[in-house]
N, C-alpha and C. Protein backbone atom coordinates (compact mmCIF):
# COMPACT_ATOMS: atom_id res chain seq x y z
N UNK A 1 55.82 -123.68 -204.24
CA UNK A 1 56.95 -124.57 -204.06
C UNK A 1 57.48 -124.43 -202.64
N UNK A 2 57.62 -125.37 -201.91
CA UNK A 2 58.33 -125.54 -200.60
C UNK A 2 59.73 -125.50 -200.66
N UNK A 3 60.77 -124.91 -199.59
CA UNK A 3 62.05 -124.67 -199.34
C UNK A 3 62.26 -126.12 -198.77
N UNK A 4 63.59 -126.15 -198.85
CA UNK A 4 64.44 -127.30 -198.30
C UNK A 4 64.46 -127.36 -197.13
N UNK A 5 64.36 -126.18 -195.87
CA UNK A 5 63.68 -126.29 -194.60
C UNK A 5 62.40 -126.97 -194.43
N UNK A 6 61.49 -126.36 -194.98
CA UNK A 6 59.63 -127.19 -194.97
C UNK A 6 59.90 -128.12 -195.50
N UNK A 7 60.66 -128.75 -196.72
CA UNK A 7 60.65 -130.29 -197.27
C UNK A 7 61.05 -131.06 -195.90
N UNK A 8 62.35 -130.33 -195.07
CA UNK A 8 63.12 -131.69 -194.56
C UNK A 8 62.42 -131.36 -192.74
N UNK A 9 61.58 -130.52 -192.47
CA UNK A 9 60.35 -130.39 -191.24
C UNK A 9 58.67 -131.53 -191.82
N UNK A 10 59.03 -131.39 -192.92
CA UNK A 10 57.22 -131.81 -193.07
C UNK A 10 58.13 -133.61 -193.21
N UNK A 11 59.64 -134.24 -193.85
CA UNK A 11 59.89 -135.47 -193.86
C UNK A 11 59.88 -135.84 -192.43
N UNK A 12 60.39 -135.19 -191.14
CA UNK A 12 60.58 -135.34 -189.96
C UNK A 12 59.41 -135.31 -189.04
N UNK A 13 58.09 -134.94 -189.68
CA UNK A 13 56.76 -135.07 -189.72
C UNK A 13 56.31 -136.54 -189.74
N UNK A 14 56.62 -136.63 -190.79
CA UNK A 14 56.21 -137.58 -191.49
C UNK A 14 56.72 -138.73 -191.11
N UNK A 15 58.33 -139.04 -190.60
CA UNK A 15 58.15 -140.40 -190.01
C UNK A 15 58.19 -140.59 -188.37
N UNK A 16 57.86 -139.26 -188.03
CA UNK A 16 57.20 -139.59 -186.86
C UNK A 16 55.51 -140.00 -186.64
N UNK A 17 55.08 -139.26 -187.75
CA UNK A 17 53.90 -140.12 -188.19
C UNK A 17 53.51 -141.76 -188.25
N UNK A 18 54.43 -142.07 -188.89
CA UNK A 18 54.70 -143.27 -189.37
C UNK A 18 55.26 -143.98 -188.01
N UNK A 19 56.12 -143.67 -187.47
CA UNK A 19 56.49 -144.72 -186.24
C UNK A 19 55.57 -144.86 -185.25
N UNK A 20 54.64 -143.61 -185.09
CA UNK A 20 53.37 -143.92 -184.22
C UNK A 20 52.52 -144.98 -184.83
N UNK A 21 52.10 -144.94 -186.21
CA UNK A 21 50.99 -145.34 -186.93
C UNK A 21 51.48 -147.52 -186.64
N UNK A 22 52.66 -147.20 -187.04
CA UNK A 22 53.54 -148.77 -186.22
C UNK A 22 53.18 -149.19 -184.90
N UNK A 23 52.90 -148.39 -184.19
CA UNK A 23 53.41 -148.48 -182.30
C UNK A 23 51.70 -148.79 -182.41
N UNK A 24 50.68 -147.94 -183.03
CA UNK A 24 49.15 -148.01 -182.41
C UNK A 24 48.97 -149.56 -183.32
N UNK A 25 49.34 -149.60 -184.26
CA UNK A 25 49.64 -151.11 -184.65
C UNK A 25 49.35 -152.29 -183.55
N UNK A 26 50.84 -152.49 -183.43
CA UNK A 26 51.43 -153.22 -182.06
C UNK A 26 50.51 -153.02 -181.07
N UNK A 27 50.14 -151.99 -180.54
CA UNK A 27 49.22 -151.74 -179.54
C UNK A 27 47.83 -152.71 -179.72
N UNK A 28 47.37 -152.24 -181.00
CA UNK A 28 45.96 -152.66 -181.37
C UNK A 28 45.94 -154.39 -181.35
N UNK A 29 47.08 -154.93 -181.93
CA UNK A 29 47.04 -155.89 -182.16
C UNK A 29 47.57 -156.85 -180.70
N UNK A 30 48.15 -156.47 -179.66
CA UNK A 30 48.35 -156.83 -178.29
C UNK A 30 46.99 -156.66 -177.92
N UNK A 31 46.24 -155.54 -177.79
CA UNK A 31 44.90 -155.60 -176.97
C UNK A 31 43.66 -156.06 -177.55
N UNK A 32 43.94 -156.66 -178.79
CA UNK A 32 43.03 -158.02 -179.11
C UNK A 32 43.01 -159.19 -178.84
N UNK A 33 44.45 -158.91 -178.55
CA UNK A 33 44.99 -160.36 -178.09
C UNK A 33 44.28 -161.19 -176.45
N UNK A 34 44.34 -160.50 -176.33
CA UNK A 34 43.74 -160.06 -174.62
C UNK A 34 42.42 -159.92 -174.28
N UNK A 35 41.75 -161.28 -174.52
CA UNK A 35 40.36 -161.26 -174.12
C UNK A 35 40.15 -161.03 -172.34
N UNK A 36 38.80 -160.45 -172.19
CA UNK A 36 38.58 -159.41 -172.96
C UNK A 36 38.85 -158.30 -173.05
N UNK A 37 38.57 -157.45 -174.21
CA UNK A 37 39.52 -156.21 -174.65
C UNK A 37 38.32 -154.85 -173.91
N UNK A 38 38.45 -154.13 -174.12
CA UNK A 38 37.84 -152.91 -174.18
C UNK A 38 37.35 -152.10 -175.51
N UNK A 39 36.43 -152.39 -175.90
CA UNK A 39 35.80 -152.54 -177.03
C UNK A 39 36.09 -150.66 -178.03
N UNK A 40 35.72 -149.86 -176.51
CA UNK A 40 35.47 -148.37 -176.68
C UNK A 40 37.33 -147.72 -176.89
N UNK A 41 37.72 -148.51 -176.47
CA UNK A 41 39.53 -148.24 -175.92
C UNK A 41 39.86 -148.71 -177.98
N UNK A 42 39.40 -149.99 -178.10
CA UNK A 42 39.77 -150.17 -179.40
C UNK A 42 39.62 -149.74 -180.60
N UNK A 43 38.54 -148.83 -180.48
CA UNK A 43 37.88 -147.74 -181.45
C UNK A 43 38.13 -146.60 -181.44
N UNK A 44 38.39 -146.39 -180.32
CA UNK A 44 39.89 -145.17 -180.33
C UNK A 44 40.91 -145.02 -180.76
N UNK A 45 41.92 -146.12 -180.35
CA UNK A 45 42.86 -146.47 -181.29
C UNK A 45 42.66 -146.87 -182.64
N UNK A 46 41.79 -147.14 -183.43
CA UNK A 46 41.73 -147.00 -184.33
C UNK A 46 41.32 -146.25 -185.12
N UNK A 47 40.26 -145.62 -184.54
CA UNK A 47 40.04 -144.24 -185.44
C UNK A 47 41.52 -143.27 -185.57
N UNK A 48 42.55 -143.18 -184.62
CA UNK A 48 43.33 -142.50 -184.02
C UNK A 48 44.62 -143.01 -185.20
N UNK A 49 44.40 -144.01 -185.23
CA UNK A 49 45.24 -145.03 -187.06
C UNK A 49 44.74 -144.40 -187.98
N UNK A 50 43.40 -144.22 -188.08
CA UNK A 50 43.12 -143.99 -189.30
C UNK A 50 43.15 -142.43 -189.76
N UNK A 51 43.47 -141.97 -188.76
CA UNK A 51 43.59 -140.21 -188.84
C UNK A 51 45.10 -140.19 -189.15
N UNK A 52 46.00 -140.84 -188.45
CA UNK A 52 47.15 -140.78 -189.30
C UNK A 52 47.57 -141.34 -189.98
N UNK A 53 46.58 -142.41 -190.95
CA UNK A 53 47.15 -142.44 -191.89
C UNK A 53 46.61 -141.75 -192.48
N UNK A 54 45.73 -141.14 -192.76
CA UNK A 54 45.24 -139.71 -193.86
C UNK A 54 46.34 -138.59 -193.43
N UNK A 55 46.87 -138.63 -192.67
CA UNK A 55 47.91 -137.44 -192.21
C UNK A 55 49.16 -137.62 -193.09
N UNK A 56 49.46 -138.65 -192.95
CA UNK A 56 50.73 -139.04 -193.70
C UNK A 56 50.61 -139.21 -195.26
N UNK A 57 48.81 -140.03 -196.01
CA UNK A 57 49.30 -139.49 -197.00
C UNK A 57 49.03 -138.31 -197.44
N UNK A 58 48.84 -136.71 -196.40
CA UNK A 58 48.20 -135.89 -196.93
C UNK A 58 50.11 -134.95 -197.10
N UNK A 59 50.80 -135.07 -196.16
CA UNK A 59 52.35 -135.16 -196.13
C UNK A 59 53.47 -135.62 -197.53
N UNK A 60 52.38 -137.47 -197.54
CA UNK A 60 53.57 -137.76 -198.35
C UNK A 60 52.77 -136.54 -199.98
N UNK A 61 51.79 -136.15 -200.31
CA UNK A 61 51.34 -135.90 -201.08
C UNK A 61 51.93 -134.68 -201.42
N UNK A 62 52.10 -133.90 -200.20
CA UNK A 62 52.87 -132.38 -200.48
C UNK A 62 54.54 -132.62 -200.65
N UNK A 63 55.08 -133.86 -200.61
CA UNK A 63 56.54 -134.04 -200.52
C UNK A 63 56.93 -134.50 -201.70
N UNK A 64 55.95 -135.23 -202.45
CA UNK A 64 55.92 -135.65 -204.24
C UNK A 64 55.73 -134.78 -205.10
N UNK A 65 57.04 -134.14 -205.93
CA UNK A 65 56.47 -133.25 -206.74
C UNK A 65 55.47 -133.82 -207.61
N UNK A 66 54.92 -132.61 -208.20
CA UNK A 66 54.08 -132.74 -209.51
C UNK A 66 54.34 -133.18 -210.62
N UNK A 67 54.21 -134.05 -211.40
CA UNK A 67 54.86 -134.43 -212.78
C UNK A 67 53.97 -134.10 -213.56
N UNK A 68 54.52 -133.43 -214.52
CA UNK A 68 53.07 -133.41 -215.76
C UNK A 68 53.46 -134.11 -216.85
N UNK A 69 53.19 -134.96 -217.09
CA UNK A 69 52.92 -135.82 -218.06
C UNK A 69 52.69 -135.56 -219.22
């Protein structure tokens, strides 16, 4: 079980997670816009999305207790 310190460090984690995962968004979607793009630049940024979003739900996963059913 996590303390109320690690809950409210791993939430402050977490939507800084999230406001990046927004911003490489915006990013990604401006430098498509923009022929032409940089093909290698765009696969970066997206792999770089897709790592945080496994980050965040690996976060939101430890921040949901367990229910047993």
């Amino acid at each position: 079980m996590i303390d109320d310190e690690e809950t409210e460090t791993l939430r402050r984690r977490l939507e800084g997670l999230l406001v990046e995962h927004r911003d490489l968004d915006d990013v990604i979607a401006r430098l498509m816009d923009a022929a032409p793009y940089d093909m290698l630049q765009l696969q970066r940024l997206k792999k770089r999305k897709l790592s945080l979003k496994d980050e965040i739900a690996r976060l939101q996963a430890q921040l949901t207790p367990d229910i047993i059913a």
